[in-house]
C-alpha atoms as a PDB file:
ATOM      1  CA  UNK A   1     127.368 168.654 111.561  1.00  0.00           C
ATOM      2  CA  UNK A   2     126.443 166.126 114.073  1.00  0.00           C
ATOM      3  CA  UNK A   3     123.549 165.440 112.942  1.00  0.00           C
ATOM      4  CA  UNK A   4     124.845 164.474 109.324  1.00  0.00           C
ATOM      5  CA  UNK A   5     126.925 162.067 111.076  1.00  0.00           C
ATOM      6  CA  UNK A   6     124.537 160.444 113.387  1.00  0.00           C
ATOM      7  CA  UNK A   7     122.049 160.473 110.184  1.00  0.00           C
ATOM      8  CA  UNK A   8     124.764 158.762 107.663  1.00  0.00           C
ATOM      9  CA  UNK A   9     125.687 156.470 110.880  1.00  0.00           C
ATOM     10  CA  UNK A  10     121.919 155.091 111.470  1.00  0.00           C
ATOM     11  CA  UNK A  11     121.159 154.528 107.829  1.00  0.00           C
ATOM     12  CA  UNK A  12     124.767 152.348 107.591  1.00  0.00           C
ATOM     13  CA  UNK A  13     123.724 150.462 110.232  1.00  0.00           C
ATOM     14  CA  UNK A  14     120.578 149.536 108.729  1.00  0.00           C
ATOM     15  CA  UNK A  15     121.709 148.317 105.550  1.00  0.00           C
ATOM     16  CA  UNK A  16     123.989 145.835 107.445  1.00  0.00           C
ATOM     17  CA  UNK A  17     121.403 144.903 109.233  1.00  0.00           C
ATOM     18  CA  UNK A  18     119.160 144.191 106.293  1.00  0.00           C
ATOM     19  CA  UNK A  19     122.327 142.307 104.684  1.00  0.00           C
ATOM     20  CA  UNK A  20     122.837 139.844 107.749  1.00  0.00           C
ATOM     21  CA  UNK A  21     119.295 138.775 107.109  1.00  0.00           C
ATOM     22  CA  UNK A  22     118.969 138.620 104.102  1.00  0.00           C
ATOM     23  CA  UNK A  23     122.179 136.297 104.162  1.00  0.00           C
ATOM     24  CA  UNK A  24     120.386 134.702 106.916  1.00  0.00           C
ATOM     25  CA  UNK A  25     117.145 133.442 104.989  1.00  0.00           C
ATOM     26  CA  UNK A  26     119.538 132.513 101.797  1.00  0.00           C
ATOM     27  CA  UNK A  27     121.705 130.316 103.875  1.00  0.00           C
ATOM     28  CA  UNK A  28     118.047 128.541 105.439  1.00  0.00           C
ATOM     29  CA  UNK A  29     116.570 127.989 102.210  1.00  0.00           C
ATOM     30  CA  UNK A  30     119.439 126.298 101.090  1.00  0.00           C
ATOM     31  CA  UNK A  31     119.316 124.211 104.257  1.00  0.00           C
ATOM     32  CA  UNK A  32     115.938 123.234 103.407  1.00  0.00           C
ATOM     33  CA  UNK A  33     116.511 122.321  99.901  1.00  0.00           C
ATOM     34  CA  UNK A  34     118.994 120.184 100.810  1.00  0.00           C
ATOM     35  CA  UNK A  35     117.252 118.342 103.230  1.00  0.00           C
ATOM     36  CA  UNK A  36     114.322 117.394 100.438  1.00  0.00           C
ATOM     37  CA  UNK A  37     116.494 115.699  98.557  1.00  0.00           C
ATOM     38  CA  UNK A  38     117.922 113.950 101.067  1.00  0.00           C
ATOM     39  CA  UNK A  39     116.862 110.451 100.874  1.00  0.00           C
ATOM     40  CA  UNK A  40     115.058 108.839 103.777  1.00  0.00           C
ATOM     41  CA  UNK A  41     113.147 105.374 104.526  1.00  0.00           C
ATOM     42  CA  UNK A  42     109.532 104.856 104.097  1.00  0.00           C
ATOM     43  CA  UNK A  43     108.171 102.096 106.196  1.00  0.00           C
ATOM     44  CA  UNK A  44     104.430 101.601 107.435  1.00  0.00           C
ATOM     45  CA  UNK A  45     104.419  98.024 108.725  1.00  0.00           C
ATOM     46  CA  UNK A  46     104.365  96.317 112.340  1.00  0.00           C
ATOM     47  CA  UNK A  47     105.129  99.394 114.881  1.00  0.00           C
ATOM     48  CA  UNK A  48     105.459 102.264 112.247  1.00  0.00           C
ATOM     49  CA  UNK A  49     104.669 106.459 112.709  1.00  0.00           C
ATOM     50  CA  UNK A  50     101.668 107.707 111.332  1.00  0.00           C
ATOM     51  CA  UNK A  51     104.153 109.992 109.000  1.00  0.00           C
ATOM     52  CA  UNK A  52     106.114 106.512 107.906  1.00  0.00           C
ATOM     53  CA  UNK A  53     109.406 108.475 107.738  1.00  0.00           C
ATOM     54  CA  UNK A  54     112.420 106.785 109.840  1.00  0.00           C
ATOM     55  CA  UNK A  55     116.316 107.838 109.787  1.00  0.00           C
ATOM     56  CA  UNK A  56     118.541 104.923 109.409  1.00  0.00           C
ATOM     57  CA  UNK A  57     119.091 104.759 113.178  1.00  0.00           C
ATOM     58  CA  UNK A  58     115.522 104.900 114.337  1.00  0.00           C
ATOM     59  CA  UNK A  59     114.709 102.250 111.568  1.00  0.00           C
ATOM     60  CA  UNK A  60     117.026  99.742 113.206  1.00  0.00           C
ATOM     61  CA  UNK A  61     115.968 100.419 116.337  1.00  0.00           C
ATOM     62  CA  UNK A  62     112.133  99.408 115.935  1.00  0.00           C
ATOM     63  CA  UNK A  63     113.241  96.435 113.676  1.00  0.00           C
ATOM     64  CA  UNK A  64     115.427  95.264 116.613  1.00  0.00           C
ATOM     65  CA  UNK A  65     111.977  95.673 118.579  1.00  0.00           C
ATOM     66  CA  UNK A  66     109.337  94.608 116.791  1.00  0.00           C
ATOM     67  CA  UNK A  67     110.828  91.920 114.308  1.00  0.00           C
ATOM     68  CA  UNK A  68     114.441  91.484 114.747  1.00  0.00           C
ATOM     69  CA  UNK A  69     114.084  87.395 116.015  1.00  0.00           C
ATOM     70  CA  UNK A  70     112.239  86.693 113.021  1.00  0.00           C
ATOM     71  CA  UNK A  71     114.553  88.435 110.305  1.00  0.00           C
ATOM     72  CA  UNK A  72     117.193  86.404 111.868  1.00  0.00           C
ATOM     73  CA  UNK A  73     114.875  83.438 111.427  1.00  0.00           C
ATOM     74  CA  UNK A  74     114.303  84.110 108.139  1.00  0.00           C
ATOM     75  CA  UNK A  75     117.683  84.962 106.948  1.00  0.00           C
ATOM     76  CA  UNK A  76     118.500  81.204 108.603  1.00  0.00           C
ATOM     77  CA  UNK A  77     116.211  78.987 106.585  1.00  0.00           C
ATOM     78  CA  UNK A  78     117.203  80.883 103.281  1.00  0.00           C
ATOM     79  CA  UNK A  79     120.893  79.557 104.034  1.00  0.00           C
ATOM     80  CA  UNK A  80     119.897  75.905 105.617  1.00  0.00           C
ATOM     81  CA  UNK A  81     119.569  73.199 102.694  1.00  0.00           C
ATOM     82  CA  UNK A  82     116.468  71.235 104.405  1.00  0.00           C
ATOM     83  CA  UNK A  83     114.358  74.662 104.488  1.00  0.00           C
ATOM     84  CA  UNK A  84     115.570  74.808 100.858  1.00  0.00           C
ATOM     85  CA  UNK A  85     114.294  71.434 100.571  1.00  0.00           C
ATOM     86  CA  UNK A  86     111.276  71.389 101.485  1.00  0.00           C
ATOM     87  CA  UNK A  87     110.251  74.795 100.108  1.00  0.00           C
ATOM     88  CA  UNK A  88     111.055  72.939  96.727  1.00  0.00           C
ATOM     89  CA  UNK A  89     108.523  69.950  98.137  1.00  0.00           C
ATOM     90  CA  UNK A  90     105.586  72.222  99.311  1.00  0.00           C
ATOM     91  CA  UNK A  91     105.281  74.087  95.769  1.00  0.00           C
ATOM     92  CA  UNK A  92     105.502  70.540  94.183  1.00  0.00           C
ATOM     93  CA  UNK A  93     102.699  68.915  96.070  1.00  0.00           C
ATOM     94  CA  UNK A  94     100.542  72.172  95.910  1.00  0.00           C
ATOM     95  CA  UNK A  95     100.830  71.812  92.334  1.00  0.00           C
ATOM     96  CA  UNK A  96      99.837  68.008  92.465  1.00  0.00           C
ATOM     97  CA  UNK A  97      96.799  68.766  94.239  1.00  0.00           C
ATOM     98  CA  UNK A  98      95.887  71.644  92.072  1.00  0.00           C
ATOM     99  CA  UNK A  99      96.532  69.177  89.213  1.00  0.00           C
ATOM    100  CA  UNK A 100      94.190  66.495  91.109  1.00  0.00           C
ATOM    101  CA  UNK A 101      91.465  69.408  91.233  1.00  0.00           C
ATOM    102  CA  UNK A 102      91.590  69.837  87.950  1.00  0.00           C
ATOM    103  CA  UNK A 103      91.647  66.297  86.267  1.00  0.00           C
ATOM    104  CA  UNK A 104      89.923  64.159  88.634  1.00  0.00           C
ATOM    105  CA  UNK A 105      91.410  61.049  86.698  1.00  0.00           C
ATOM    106  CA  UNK A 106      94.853  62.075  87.988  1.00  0.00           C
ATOM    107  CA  UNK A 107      96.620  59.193  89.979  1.00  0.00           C
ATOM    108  CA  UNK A 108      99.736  60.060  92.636  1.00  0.00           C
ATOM    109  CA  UNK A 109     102.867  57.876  91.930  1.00  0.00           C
ATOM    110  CA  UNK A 110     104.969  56.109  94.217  1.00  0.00           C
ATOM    111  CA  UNK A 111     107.418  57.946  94.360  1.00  0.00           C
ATOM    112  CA  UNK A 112     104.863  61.741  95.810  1.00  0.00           C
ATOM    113  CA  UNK A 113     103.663  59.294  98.141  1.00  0.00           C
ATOM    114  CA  UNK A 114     107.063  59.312  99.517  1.00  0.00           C
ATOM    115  CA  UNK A 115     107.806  62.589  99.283  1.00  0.00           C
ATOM    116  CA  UNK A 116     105.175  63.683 101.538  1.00  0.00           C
ATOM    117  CA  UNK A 117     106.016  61.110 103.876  1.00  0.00           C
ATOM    118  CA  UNK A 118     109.669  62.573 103.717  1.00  0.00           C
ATOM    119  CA  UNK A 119     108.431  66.207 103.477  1.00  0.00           C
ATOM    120  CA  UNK A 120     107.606  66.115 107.601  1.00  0.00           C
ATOM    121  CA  UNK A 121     110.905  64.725 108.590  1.00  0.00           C
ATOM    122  CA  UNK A 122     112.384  67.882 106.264  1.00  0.00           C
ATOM    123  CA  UNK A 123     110.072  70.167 108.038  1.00  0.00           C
ATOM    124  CA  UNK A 124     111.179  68.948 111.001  1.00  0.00           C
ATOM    125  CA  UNK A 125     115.222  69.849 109.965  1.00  0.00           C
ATOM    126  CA  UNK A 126     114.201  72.938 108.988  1.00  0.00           C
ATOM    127  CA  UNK A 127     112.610  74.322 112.162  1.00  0.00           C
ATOM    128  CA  UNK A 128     115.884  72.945 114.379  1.00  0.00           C
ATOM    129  CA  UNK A 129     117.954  74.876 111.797  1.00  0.00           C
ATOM    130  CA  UNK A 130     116.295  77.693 111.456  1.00  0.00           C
ATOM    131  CA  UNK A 131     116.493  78.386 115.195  1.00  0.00           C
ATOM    132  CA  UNK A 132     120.195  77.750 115.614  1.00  0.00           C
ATOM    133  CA  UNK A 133     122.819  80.754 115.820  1.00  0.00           C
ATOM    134  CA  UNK A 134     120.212  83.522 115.402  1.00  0.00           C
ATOM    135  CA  UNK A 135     121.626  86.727 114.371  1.00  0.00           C
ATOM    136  CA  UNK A 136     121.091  90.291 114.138  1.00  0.00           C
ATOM    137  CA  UNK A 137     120.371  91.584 110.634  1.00  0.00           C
ATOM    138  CA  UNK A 138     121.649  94.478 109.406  1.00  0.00           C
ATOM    139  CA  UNK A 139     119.630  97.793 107.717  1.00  0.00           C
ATOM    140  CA  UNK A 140     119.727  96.154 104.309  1.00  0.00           C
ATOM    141  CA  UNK A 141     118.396  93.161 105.819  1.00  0.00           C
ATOM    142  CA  UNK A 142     115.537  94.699 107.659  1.00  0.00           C
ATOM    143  CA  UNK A 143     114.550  96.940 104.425  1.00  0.00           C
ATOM    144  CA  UNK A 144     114.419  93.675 102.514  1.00  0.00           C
ATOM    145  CA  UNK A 145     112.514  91.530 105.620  1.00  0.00           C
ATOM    146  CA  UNK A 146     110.080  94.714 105.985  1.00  0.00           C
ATOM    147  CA  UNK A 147     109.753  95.974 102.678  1.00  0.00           C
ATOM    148  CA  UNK A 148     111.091  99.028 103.623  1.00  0.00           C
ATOM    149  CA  UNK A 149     112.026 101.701 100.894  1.00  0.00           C
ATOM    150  CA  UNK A 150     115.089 103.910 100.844  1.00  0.00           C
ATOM    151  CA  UNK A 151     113.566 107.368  98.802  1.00  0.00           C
ATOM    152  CA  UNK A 152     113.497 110.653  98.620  1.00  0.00           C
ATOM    153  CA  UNK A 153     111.129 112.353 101.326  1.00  0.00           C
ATOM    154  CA  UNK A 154     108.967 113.558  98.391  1.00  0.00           C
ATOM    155  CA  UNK A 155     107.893 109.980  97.558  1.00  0.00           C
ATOM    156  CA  UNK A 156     107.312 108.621 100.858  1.00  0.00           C
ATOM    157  CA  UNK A 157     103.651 107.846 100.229  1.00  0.00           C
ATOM    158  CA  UNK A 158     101.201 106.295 102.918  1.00  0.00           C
END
């Protein structure tokens, strides 16, 4: 009789035994599946991994880094009216002289000649306000400096 008991005993055990793991590997595989669709940033610029997969926090962190000063910069002279300025000035006069190129017969009018004459003291505005009150950006700010992308792990392509 014992050794019914100790028999019926053993194989019990075993089937909870083969329950708890297969429980176990369900509940991983679901872990995993979640964590593909999980989305993730994909950046392989200035100081990036081979892989080009960052979290959020380890994103920010290199940007601070690598680039942070300059997406401060840059976030200045989008804001300051004489970067604005002479932005607008630049893409006219490269257009003049791509227009002079062209049509040899082309003559510049009083009023480009001062322009350009007006476009250094601009340039010169825009560099002093571009470097005042520098701040930090934030993640969208980086992802738009960088070009970073904010996609699924699947799609991070290098």
């Amino acid at each position: 009789m014992k050794s019914n008991r100790t028999k019926n005993a053993r194989t019990k055990n075993r089937r909870t035994k083969n329950r708890r793991t297969k429980n176990n590997r369900r509940r991983k595989s679901v872990k995993n599946k979640n964590n593909s669709n999980k989305k993730i940033l994909c950046y392989t610029g200035i100081g990036a991994k081979k892989s080009g997969i960052y979290s959020e926090k380890e994103f920010v962190k290199i940007m601070n880094k690598k680039i942070g000063r300059e997406c401060g910069i840059y976030l200045n002279s989008l804001k300051c009216k004489s970067c604005i300025k002479s932005k607008k000035l630049n893409m006219d006069m490269l257009n003049r002289s791509i227009d002079r190129e062209l049509n040899k017969n082309y003559k510049m009018s009083k009023k480009n000649e001062r322009n350009e004459k007006n476009l250094s003291k601009i340039m010169k505005l825009c560099e002093k306000c571009k470097e005042k009150n520098i701040k930090k950006c934030s993640l969208e700010e980086f992802m738009n400096f960088s070009g970073a992308e904010l996609v699924l792990k699947s799609e991070c392509k290098i």
